[in-house]
Structure formats: C-alpha cells, structure tokens
N, C-alpha and C. Protein backbone atom coordinates (compact mmCIF):
# COMPACT_ATOMS: atom_id res chain seq x y z
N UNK A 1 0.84 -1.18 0.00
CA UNK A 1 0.00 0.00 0.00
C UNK A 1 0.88 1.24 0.00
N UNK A 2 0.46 2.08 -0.74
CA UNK A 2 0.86 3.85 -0.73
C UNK A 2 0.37 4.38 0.36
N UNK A 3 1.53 5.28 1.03
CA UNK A 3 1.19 6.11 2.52
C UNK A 3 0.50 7.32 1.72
N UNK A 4 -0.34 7.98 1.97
CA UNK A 4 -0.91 9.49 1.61
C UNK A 4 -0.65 10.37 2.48
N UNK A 5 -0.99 10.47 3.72
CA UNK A 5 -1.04 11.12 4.60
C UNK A 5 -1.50 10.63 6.17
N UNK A 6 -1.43 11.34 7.21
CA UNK A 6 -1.80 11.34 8.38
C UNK A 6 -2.13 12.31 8.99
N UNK A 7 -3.07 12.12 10.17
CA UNK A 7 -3.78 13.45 10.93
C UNK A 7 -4.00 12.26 12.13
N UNK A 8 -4.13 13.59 13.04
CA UNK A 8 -4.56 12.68 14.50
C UNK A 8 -5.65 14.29 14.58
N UNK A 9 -6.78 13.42 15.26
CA UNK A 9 -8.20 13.38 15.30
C UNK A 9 -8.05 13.28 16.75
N UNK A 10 -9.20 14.50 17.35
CA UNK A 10 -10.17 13.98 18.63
C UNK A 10 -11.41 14.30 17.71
N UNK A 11 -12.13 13.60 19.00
CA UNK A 11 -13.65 13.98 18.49
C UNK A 11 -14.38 13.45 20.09
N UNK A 12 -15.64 14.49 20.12
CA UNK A 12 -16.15 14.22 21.85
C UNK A 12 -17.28 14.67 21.04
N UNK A 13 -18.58 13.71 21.83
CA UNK A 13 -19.98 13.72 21.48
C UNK A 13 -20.31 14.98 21.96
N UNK A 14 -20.97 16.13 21.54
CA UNK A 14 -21.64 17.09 22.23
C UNK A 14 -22.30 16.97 23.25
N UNK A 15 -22.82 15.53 23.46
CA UNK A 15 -23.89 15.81 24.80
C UNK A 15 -22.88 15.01 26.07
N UNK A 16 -22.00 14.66 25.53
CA UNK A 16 -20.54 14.10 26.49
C UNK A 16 -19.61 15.06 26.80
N UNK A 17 -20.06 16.27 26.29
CA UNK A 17 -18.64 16.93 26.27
C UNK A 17 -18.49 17.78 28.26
N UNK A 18 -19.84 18.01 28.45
CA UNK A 18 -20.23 18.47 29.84
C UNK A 18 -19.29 17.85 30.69
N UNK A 19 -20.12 16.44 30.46
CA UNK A 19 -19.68 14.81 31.67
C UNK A 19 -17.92 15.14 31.79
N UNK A 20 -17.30 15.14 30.53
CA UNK A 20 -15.86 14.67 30.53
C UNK A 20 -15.61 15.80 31.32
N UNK A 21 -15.90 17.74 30.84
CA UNK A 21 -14.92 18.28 31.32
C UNK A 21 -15.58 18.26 32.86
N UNK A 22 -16.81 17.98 33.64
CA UNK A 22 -16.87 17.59 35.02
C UNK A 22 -15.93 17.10 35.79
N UNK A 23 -15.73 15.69 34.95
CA UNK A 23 -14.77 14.62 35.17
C UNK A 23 -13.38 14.99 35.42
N UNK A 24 -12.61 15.90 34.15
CA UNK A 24 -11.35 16.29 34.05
C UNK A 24 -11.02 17.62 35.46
N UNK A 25 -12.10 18.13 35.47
CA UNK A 25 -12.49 19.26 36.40
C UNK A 25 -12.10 19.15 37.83
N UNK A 26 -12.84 17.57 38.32
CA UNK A 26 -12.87 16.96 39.50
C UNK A 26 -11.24 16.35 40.00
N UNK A 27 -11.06 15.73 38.72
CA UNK A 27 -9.78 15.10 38.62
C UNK A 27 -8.56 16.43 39.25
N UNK A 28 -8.70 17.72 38.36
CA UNK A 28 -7.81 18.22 38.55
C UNK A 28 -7.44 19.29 40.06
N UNK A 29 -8.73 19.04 40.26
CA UNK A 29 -8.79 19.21 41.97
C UNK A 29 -8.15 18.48 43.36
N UNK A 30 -7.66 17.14 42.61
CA UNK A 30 -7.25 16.77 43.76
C UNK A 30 -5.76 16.44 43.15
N UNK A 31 -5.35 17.37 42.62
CA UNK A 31 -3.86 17.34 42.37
C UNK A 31 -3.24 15.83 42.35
N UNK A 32 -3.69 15.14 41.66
CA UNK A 32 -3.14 13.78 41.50
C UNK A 32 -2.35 14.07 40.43
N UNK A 33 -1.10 13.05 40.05
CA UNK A 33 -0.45 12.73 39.27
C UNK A 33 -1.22 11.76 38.70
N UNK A 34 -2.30 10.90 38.44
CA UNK A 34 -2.88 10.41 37.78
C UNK A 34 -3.45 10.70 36.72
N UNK A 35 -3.57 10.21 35.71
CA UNK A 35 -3.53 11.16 34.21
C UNK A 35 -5.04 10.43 33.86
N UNK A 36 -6.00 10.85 33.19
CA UNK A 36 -7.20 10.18 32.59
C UNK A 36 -7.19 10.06 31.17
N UNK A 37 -6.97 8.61 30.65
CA UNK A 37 -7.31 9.10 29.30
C UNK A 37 -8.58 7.75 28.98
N UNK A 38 -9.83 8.67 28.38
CA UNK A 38 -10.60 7.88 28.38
C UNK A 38 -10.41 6.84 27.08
N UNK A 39 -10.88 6.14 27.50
CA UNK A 39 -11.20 4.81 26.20
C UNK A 39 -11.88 5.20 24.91
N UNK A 40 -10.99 4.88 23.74
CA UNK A 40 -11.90 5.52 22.45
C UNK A 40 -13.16 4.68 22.44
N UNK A 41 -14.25 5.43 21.80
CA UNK A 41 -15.53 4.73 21.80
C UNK A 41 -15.79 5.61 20.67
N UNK A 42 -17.61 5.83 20.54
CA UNK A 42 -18.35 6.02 19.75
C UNK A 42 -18.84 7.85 20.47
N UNK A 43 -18.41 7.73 21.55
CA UNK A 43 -18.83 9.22 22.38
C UNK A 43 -17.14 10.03 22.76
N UNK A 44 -16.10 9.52 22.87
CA UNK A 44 -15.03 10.21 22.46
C UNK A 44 -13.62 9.36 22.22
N UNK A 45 -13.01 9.88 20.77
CA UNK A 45 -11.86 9.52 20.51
C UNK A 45 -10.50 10.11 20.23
N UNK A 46 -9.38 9.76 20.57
CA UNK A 46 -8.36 10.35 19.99
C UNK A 46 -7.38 9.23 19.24
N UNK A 47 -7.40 9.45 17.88
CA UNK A 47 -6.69 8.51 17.03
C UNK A 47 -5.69 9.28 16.02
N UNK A 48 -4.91 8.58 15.84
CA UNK A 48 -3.86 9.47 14.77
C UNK A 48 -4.84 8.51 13.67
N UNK A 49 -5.38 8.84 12.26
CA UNK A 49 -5.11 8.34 11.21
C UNK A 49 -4.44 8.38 9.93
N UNK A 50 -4.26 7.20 9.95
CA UNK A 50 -3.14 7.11 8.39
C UNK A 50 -4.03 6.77 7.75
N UNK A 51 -4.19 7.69 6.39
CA UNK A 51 -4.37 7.04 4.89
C UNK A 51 -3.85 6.64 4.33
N UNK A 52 -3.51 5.33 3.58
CA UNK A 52 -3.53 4.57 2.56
C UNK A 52 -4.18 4.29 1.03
N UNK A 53 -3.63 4.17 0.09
CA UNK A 53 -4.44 3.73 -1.31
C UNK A 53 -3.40 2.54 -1.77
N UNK A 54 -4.33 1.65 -2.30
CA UNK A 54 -3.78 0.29 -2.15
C UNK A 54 -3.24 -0.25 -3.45
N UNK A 55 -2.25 -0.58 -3.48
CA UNK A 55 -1.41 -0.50 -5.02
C UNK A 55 -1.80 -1.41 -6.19
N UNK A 56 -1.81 -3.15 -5.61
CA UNK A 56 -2.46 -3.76 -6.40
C UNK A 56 -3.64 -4.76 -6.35
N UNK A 57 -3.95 -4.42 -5.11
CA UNK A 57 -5.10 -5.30 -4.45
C UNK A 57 -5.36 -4.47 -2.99
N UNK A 58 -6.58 -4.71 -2.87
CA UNK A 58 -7.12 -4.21 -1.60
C UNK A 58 -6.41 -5.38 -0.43
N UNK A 59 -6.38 -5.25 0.26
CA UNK A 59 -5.59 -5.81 2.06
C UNK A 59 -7.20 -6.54 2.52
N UNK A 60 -7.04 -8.01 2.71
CA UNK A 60 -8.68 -8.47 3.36
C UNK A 60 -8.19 -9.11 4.59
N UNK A 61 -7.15 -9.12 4.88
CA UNK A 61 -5.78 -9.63 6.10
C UNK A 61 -4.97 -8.79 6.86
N UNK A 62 -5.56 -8.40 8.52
CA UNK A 62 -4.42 -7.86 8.87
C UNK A 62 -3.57 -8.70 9.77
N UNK A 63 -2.41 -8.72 9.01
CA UNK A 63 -1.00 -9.61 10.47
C UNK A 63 -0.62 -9.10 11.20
N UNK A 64 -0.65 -9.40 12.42
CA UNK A 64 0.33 -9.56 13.56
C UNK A 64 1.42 -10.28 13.98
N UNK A 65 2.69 -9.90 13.88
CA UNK A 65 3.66 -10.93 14.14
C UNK A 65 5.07 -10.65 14.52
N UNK A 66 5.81 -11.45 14.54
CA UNK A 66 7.45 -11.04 14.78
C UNK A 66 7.94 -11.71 13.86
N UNK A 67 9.04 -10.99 13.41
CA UNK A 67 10.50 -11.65 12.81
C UNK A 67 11.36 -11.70 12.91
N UNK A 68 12.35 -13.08 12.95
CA UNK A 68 13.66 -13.10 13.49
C UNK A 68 14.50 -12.48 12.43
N UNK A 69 15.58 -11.45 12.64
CA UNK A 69 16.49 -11.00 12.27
C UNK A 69 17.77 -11.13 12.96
N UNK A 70 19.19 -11.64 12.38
CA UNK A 70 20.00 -11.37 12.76
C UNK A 70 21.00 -9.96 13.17
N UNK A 71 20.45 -9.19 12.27
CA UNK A 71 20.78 -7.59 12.05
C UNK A 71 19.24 -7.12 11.92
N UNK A 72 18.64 -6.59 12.90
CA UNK A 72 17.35 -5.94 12.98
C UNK A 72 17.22 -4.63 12.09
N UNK A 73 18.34 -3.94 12.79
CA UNK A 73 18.38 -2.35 12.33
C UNK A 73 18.52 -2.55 10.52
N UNK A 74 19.57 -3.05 10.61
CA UNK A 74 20.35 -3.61 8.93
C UNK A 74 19.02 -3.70 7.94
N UNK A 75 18.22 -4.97 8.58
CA UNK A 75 17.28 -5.17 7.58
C UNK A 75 16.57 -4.39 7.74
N UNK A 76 15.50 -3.44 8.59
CA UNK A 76 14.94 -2.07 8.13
C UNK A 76 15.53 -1.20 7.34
N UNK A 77 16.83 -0.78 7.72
CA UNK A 77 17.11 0.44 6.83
C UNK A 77 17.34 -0.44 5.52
N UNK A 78 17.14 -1.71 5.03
CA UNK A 78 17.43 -2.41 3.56
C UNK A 78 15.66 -2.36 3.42
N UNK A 79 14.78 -1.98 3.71
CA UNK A 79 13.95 -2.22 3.51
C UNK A 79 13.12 -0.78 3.32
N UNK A 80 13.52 0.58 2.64
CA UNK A 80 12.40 1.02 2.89
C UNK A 80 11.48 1.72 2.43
N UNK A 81 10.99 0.78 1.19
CA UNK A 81 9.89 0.59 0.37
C UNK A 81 8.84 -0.47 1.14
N UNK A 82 8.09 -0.11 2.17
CA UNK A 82 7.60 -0.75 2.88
C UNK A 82 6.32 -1.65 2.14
N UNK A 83 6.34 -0.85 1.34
CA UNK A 83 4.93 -1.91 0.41
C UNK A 83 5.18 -3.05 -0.20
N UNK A 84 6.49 -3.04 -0.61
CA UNK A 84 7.53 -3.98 -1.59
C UNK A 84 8.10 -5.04 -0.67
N UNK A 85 8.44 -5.26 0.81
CA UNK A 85 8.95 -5.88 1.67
C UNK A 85 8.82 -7.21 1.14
N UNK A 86 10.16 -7.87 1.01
CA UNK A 86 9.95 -9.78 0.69
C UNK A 86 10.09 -10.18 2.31
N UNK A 87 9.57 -10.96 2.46
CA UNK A 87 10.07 -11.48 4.05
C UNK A 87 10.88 -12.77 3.39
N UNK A 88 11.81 -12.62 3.77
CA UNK A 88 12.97 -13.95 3.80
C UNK A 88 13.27 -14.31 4.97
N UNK A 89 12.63 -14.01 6.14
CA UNK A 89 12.80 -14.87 7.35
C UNK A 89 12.05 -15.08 7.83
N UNK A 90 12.08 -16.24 9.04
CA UNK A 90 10.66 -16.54 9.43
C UNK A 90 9.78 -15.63 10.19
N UNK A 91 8.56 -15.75 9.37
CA UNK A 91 7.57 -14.66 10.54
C UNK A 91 6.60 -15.49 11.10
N UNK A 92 6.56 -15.17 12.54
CA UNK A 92 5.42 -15.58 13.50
C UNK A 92 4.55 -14.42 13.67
N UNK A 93 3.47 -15.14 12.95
CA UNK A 93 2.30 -14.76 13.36
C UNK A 93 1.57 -15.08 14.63
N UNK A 94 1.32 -13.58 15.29
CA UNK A 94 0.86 -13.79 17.15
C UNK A 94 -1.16 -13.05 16.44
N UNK A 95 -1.41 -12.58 15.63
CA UNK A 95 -2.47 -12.02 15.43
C UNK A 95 -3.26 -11.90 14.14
N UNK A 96 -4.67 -12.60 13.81
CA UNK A 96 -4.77 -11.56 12.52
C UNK A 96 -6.13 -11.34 12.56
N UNK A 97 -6.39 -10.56 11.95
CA UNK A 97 -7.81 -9.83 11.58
C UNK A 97 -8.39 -9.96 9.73
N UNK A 98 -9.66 -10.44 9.78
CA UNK A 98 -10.06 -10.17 8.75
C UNK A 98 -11.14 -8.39 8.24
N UNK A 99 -10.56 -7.84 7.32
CA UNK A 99 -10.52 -6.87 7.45
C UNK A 99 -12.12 -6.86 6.51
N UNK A 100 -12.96 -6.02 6.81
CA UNK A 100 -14.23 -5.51 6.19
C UNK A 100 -14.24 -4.50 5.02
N UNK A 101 -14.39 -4.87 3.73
CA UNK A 101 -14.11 -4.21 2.49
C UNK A 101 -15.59 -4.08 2.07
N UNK A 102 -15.63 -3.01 1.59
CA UNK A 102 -16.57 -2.21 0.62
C UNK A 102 -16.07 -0.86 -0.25
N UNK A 103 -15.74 -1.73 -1.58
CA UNK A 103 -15.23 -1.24 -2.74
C UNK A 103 -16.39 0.21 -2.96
N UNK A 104 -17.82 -0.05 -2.63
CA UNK A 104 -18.22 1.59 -2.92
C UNK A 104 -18.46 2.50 -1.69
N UNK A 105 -17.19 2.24 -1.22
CA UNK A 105 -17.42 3.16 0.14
C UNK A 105 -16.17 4.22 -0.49
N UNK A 106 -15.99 5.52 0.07
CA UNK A 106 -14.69 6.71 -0.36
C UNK A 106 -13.65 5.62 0.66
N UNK A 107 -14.30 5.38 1.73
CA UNK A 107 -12.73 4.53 2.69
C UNK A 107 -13.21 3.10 2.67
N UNK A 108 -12.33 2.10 1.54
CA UNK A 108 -12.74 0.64 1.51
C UNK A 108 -12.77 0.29 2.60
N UNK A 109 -11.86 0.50 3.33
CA UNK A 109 -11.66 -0.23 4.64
C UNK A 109 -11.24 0.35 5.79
N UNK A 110 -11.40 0.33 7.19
CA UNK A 110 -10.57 1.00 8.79
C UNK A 110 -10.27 -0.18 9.17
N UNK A 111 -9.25 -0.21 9.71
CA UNK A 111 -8.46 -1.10 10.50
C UNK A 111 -7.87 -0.17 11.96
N UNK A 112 -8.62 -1.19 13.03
CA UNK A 112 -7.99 0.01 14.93
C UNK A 112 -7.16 -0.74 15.05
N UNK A 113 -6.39 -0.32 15.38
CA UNK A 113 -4.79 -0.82 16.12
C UNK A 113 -4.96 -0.13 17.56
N UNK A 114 -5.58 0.07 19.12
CA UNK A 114 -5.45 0.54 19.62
C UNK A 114 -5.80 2.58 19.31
N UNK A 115 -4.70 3.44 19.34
CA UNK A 115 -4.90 4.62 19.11
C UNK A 115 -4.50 5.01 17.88
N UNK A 116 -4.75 3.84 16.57
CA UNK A 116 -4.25 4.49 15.25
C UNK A 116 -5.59 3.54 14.92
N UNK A 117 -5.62 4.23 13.26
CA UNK A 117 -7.03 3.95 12.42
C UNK A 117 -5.88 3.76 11.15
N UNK A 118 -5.97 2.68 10.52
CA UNK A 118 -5.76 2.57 8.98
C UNK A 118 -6.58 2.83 8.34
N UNK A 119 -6.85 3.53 7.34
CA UNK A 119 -8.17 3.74 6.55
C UNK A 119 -7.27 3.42 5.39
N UNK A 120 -7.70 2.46 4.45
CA UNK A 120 -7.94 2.55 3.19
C UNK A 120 -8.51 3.03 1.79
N UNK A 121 -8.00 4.29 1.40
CA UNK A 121 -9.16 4.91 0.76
C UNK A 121 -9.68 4.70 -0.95
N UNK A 122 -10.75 4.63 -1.29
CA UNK A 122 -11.09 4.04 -2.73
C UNK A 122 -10.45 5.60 -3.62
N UNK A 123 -9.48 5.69 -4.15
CA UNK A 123 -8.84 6.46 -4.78
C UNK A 123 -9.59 7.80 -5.88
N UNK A 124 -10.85 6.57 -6.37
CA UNK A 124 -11.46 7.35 -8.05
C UNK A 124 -12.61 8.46 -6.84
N UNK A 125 -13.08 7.66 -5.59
CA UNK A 125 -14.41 8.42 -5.06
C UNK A 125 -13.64 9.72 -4.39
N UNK A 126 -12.31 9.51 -4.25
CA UNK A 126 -12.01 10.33 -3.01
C UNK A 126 -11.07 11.43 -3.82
N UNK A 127 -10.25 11.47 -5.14
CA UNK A 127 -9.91 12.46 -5.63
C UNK A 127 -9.63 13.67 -5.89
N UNK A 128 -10.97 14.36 -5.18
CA UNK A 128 -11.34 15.76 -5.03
C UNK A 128 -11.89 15.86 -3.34
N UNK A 129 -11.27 15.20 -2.55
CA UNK A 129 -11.72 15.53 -0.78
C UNK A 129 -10.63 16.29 -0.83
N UNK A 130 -10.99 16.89 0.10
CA UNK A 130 -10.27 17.84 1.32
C UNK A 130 -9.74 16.93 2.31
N UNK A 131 -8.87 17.28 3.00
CA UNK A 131 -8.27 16.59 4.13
C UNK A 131 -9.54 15.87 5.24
N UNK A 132 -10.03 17.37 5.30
CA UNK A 132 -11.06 17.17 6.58
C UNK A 132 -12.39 16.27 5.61
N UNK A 133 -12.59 16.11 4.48
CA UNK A 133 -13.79 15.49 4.18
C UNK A 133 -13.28 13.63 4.04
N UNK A 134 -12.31 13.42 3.82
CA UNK A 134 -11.03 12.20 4.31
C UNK A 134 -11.39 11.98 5.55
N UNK A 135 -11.03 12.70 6.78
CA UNK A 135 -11.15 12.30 8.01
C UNK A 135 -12.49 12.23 8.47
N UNK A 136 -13.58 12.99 7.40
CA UNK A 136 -14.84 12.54 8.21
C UNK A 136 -15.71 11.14 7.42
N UNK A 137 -14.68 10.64 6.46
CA UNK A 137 -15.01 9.62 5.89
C UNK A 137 -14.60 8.57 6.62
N UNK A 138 -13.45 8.66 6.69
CA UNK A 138 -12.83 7.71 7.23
C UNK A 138 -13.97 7.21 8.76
N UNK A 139 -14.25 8.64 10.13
CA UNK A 139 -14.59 8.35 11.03
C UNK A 139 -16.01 7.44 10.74
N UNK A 140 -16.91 7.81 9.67
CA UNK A 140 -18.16 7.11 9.42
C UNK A 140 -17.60 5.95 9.33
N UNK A 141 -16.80 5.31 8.55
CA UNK A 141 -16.72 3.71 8.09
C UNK A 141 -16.13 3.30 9.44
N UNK A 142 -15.17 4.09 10.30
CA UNK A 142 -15.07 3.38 11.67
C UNK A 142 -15.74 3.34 12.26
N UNK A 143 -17.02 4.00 12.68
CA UNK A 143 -18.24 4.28 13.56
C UNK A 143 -18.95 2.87 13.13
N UNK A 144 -19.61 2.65 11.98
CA UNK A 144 -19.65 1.84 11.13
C UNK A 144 -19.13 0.18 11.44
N UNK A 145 -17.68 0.07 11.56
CA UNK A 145 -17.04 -0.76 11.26
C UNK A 145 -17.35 -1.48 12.84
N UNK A 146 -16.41 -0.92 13.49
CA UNK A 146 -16.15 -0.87 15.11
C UNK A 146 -17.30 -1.17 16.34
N UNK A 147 -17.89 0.37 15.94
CA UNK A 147 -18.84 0.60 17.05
C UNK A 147 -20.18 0.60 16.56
N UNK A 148 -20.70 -0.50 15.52
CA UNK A 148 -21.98 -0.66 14.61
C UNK A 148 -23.06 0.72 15.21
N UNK A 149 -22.16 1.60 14.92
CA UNK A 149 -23.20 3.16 14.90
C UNK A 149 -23.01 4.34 14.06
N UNK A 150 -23.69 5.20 13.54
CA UNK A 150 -22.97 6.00 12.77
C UNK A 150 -23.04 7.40 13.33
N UNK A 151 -21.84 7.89 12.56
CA UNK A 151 -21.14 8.70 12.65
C UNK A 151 -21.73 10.38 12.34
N UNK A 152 -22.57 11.29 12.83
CA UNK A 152 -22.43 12.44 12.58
C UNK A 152 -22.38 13.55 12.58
N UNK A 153 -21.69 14.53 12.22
CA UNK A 153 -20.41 15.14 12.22
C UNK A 153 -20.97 16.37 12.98
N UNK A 154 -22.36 16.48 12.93
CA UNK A 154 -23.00 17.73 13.32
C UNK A 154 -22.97 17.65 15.03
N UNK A 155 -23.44 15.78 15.47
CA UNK A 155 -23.51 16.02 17.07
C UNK A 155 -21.94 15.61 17.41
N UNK A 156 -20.95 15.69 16.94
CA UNK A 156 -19.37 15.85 17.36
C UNK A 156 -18.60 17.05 17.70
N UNK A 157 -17.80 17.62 18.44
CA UNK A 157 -16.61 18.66 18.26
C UNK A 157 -15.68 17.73 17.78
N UNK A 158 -14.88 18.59 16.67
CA UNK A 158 -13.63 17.67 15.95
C UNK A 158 -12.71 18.33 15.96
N UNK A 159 -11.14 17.58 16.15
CA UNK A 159 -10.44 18.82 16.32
C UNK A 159 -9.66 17.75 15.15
N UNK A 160 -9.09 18.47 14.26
CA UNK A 160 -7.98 17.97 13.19
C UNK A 160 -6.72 18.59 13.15
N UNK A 161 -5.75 17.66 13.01
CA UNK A 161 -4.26 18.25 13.59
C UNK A 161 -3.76 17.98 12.35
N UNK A 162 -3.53 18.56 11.32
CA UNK A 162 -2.52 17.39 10.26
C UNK A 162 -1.32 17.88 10.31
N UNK A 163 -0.51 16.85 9.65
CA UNK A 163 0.65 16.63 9.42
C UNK A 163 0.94 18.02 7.82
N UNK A 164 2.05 18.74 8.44
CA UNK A 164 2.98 19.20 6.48
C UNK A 164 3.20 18.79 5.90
N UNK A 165 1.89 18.03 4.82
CA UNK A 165 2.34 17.13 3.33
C UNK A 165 1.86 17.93 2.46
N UNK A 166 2.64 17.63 1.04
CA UNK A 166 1.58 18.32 0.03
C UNK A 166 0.56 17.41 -0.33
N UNK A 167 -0.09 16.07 -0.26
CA UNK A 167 -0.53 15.23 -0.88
C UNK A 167 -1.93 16.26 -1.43
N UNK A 168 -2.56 16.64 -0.12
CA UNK A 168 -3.78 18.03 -0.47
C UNK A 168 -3.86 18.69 -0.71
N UNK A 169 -2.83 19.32 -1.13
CA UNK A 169 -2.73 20.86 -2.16
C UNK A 169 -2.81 20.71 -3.37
C-alpha cells in the first residue's frame, strides 16, 4: 500500500462533552499525578489516522507478528519501500484480523490498532476531498465498522491536527 497522509483526530460527542470536562475538572482538583485518558468509543476519541491507497489489491488480512532477524536495524534500513517488503525470514504470526471491504465506500476499509485507524481509501471516489472530508469519511466507516453506529459530524466537536504534506494541495 501507498502512505498518503496522516492526521490525529479527537472527536467528543456534544452531549458528552459536559460529563468529561466535570470529570477532568474533579480530577484536577485533587492534584493527583494520575492522568485520565478515556477509552476511544463512539462518544469520544483520539486517534492518529493514516491514509492509505492500495497498489495492487485491496488488504482483506491484517498480520500480527514477529520476525527473526540477525541484524534488525540492517534489515529495516534495507527495507524502505515498505509496500515492496519480501520477508525472507521466518515470521510468526501472534495475530490476525479479517478486514471488512466495501469497494463503494470513499474509505474501503478502517483497520484500529489501539490509538491508530488505517483507513484505506477508494482512490477514483475520493480524488477531489479535502483533508477534513477524508477524516470525516474515514470516522463514518469506523463508527460503522467498530462501534456498529454511525457517525455524525453535526452532534461531534472535531479537532484535526494534520501533518505538512503536500498530498492536499
């Protein structure tokens, strides 16, 4: 797959947004060193996402795994056309996921890793988005995907951070 870009995303439900800053409010009253970070859900998230467009086939497999290397560092920096990677050593697979594709969606596919989102995006639908119309695609097919609810944009605050690429200019 081709990297496009990345942005890290919050987003807090409007009618959640009260509760949390209560919460953060209370918290910061009793001077704890204890830090809160809530659990992404469907009422608030913070995710970096990466876009992707997929070179010669869509991804219906995600792996999890390790590989033995004798020279770790060596073989990354020999490697870094990351789409192109041959594995010539053994890989253990500890994880995999079958990934949910829909070719007429703008984002074929989201994949959560914890606090990152892979989105896969259908290239011909998405051509003429904006960054921010990308990230609110992407969040529907995860709302969607994840948290079988959807996504919209009107009852959210969104905050979008991106990264200095030209891919959107």
């Amino acid at each position: 797959m081709k990297f496009l870009d990345g942005v890290n995303v919050t987003y807090v439900h409007k009618d959640e947004k009260n509760n949390l800053t209560k919460i953060v409010n209370q918290i910061s009253k009793l001077q704890t060193k204890i830090e809160l970070k809530p659990v992404n859900s469907k009422y608030y998230g913070n995710f970096r996402i990466e876009f992707y467009a997929p070179i010669e086939a869509t991804p219906s497999i995600k792996l999890t795994g390790f590989l033995a290397s004798d020279n770790p560092i060596e073989w990354l920096m020999e490697k870094d056309d990351q789409s192109a990677i041959v594995i010539d050593k053994v890989f253990h697979v500890v994880d995999t996921e079958i990934i949910e594709i829909d070719e007429t969606k703008p984002i074929v596919a989201v994949v959560m890793d914890q606090y990152k989102i892979y989105a896969i995006v259908n290239s011909k639908l998405t051509k003429d988005y904006t960054l921010n119309q990308l990230v609110e695609a992407a969040l529907k097919r995860l709302f969607e995907v994840y948290f079988d609810s959807e996504f919209i944009s009107e009852d959210y605050e969104l905050e979008i951070h991106p990264e200095l690429t030209d891919y959107f200019m």
